[in-house]
C-alpha atoms as a PDB file:
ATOM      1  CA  UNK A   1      52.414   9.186  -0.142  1.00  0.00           C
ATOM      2  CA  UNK A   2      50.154  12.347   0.414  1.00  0.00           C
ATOM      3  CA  UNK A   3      49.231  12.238  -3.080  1.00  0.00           C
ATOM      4  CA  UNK A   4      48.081   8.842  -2.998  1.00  0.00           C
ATOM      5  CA  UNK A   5      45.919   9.633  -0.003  1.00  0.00           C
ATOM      6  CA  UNK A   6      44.756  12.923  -1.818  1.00  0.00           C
ATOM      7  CA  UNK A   7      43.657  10.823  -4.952  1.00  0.00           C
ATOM      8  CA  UNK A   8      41.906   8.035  -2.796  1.00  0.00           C
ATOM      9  CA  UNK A   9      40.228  10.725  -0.635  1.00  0.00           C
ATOM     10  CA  UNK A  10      39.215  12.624  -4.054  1.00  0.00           C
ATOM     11  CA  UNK A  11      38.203   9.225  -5.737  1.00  0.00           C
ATOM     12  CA  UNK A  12      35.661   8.720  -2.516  1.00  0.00           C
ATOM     13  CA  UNK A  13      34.524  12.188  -2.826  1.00  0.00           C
ATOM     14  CA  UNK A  14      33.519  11.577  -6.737  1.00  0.00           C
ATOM     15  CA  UNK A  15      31.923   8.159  -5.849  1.00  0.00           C
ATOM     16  CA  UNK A  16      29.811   9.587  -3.551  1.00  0.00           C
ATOM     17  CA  UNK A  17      28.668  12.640  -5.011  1.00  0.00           C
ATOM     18  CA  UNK A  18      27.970  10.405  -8.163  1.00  0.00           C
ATOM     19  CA  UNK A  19      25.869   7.699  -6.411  1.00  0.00           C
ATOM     20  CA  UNK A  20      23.862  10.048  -4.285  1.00  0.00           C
ATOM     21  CA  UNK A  21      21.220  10.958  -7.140  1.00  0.00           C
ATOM     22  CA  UNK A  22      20.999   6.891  -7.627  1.00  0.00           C
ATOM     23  CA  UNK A  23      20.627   6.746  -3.869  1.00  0.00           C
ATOM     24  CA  UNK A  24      17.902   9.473  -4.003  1.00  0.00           C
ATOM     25  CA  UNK A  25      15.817   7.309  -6.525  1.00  0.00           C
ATOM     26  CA  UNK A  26      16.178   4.256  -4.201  1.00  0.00           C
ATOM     27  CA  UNK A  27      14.933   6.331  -0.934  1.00  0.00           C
ATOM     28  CA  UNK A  28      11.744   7.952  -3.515  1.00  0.00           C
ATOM     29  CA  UNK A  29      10.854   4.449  -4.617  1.00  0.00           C
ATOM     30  CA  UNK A  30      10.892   2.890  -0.794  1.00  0.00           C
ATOM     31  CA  UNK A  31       9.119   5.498   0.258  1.00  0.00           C
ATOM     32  CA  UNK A  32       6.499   5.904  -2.172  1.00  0.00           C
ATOM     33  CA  UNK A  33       5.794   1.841  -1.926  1.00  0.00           C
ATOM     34  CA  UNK A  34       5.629   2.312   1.853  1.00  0.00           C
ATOM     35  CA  UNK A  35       2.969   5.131   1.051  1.00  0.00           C
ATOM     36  CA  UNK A  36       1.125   2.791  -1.138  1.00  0.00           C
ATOM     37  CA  UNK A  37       0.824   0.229   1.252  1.00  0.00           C
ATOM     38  CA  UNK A  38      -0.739   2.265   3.584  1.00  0.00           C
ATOM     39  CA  UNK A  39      -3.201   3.881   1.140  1.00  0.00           C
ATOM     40  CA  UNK A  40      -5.989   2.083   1.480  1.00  0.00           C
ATOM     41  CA  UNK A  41      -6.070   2.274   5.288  1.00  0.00           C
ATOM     42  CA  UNK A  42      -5.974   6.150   5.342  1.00  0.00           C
ATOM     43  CA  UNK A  43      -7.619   6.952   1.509  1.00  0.00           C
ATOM     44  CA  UNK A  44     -11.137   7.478   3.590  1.00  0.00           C
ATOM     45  CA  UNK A  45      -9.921   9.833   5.989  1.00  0.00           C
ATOM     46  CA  UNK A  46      -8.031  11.854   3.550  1.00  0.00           C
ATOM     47  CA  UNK A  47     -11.766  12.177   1.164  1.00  0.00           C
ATOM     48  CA  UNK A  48     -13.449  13.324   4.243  1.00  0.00           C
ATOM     49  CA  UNK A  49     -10.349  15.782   5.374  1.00  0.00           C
ATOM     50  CA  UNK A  50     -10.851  17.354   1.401  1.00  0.00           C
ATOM     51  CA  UNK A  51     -14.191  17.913   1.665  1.00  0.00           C
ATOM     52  CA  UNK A  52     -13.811  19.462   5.017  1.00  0.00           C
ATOM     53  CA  UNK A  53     -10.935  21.908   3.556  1.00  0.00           C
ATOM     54  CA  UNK A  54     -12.321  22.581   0.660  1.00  0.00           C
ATOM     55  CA  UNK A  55     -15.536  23.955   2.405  1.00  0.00           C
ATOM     56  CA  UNK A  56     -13.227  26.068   5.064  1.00  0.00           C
ATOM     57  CA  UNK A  57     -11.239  27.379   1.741  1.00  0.00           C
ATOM     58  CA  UNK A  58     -14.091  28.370   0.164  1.00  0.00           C
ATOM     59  CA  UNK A  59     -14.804  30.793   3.420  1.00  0.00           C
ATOM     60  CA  UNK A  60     -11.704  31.904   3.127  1.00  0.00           C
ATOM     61  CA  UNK A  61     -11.909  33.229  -0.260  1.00  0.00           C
ATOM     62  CA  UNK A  62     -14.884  34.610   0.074  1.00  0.00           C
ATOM     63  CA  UNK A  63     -13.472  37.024   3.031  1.00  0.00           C
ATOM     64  CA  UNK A  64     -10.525  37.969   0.667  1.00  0.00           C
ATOM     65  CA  UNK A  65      -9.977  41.872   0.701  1.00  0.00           C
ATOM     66  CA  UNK A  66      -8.318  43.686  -1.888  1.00  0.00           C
ATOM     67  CA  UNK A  67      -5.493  43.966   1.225  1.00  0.00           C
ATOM     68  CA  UNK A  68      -5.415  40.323   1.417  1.00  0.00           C
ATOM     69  CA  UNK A  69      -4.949  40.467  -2.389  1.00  0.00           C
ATOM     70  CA  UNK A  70      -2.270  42.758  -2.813  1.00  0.00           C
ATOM     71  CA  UNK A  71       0.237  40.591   0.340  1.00  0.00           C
ATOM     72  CA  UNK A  72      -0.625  37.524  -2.029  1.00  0.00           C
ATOM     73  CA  UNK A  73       3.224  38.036  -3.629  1.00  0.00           C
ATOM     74  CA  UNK A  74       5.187  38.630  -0.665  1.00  0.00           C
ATOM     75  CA  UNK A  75       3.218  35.417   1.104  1.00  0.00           C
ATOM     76  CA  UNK A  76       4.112  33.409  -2.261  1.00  0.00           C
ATOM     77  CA  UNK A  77       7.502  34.596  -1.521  1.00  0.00           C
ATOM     78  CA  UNK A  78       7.431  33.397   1.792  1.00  0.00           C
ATOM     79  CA  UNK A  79       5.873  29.950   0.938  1.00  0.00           C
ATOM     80  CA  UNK A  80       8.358  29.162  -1.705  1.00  0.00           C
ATOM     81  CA  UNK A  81      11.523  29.588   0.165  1.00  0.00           C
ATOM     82  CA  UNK A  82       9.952  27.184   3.045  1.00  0.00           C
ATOM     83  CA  UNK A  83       9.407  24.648   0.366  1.00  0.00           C
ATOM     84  CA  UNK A  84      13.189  25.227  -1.355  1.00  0.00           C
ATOM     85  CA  UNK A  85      14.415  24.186   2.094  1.00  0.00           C
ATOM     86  CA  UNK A  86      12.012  21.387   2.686  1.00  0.00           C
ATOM     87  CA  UNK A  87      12.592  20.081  -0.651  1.00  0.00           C
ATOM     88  CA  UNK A  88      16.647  20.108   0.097  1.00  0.00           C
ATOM     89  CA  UNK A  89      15.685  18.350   3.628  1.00  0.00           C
ATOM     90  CA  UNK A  90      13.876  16.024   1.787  1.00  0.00           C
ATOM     91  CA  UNK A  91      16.460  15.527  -0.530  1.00  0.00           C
ATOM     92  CA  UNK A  92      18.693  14.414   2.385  1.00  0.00           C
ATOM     93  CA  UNK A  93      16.620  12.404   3.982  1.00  0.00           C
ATOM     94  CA  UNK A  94      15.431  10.087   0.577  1.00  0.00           C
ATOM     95  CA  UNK A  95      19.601   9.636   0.469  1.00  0.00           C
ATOM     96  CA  UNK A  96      20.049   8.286   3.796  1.00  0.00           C
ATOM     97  CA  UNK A  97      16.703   6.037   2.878  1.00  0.00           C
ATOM     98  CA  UNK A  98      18.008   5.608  -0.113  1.00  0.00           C
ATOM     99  CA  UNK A  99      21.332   4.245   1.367  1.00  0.00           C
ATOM    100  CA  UNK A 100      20.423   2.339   3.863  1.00  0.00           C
ATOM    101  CA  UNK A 101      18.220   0.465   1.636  1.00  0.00           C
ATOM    102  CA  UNK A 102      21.109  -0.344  -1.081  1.00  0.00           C
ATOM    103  CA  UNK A 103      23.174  -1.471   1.618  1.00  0.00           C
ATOM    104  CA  UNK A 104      20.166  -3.677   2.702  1.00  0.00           C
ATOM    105  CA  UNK A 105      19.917  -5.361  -0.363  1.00  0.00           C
ATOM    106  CA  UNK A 106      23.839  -5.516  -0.694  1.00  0.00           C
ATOM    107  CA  UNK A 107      23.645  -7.861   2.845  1.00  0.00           C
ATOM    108  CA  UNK A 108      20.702  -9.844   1.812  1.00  0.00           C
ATOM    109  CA  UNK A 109      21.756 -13.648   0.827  1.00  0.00           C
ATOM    110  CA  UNK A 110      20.504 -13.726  -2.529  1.00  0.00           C
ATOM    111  CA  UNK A 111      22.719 -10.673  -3.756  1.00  0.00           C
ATOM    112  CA  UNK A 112      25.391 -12.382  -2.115  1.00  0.00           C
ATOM    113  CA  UNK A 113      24.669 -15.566  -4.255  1.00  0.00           C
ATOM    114  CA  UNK A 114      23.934 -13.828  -6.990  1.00  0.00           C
ATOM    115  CA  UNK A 115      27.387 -11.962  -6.930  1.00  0.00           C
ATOM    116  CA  UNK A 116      29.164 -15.199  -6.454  1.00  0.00           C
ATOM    117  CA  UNK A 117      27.382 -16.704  -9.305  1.00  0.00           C
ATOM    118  CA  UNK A 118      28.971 -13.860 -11.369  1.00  0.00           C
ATOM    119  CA  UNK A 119      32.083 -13.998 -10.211  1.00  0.00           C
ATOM    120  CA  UNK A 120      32.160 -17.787 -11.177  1.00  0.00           C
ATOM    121  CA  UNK A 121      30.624 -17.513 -14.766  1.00  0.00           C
ATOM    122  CA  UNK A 122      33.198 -14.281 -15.863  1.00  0.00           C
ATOM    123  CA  UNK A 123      35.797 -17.023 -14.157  1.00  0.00           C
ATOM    124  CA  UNK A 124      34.725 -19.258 -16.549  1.00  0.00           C
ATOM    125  CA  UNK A 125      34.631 -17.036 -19.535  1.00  0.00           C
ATOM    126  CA  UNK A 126      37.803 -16.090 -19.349  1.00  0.00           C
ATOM    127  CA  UNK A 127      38.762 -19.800 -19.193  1.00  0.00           C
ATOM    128  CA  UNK A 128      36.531 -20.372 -22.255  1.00  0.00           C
ATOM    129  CA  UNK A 129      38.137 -17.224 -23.819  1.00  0.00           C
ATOM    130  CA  UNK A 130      42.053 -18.386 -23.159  1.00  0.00           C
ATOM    131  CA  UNK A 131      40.752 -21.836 -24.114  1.00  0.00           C
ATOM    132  CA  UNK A 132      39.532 -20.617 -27.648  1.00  0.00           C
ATOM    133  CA  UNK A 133      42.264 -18.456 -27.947  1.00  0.00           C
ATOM    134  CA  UNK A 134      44.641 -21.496 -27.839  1.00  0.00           C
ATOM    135  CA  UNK A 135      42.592 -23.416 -29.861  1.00  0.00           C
ATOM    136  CA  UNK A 136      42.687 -21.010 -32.441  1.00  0.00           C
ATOM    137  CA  UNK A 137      46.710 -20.703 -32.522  1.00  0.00           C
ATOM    138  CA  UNK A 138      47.051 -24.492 -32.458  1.00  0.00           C
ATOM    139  CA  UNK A 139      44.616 -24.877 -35.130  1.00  0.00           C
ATOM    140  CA  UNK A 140      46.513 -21.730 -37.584  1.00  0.00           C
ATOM    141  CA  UNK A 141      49.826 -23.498 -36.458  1.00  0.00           C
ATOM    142  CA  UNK A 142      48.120 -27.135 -37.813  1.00  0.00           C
ATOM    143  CA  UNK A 143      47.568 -25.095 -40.976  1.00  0.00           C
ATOM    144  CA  UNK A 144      50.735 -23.390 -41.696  1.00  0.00           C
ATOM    145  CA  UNK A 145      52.380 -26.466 -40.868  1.00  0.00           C
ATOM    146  CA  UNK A 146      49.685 -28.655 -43.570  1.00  0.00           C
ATOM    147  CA  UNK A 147      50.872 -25.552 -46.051  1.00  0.00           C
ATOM    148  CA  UNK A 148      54.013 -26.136 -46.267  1.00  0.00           C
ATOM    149  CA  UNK A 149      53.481 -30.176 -46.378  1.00  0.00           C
ATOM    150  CA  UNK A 150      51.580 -29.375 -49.434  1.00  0.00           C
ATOM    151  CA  UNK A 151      53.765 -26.895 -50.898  1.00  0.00           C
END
C-alpha cells in the first residue's frame, strides 16, 4: 500500500512540475492583456515621465567621475542579482495567475459543455467504430460463406 501512495504522490509531483511552465504562459498572457487594456489610459503619463528621466539621466552622466566609472561592475553586479530574484518572484507569481485562471476557465459553463460534447461524440465513435467493425466481420463471413457456395 505505501508504494501505491508513493507512486500517486510521485505521479502529482510530475504533473505539477510539468504543467507549471504551461501555467506560467497562461499568468504572462492575462497579465500582459490586463496591461494592454490599461494602456491607453496611462500611455500619456508614461511619455511625459520619459522625457522627464531622460533629462535627469542626462545630468547624471554628465557628473560621472572616473570613480563613478570604475564601481560601474560591482553596481552591475548588484543590479543583476536583484533582478535574478525578481525574475524567480515573478515567475511564481505568473503561476499562481496562471492557475487560477485555468481553473477559471475549467468552471466556466461553456468548457463544461464543451467537455460534455466530447465526451458524447468519442461515445459515439466508438459505437460507430464497434459498429463497422461488425459490419466488416459479417460482411467477410457473407463472403466466405458465397465462396464456398460457388466453389
Amino acid at each position: 500500500m505505501a508504494i501505491t501512495a508513493d507512486v500517486k504522490k510521485l505521479t502529482a509531483t510530475v504533473k505539477s512540475e510539468y504543467a507549471r511552465p504551461l501555467y506560467v504562459v497562461a499568468g504572462a498572457t492575462d497579465l500582459a492583456v490586463e496591461q494592454l487594456r490599461a494602456l491607453p489610459a496611462t500611455a500619456k503619463a508614461q511619455l511625459e515621465l520619459a522625457k522627464t528621466q531622460s533629462k535627469e539621466l542626462q545630468g547624471k552622466l554628465t557628473a560621472l567621475s572616473v570613480a563613478d566609472v570604475k564601481e560601474l561592475p560591482a553596481k552591475a553586479k548588484t543590479y543583476a542579482e536583484t533582478l535574478n530574484g525578481k525574475a524567480t518572484g515573478l515567475y511564481g507569481d505568473l503561476t499562481v495567475r496562471g492557475e487560477k485562471l485555468v481553473k477559471k476557465i475549467r468552471r466556466q459553463q461553456a468548457t463544461v459543455e464543451a467537455k460534455q460534447q466530447v465526451k458524447a461524440t468519442v461515445t459515439r465513435a466508438k459505437a460507430t467504430t464497434t459498429t463497422a467493425k461488425k459490419a466488416a466481420v459479417a460482411t467477410t463471413d457473407a463472403v466466405e460463406a458465397a465462396a464456398e457456395k460457388i466453389g
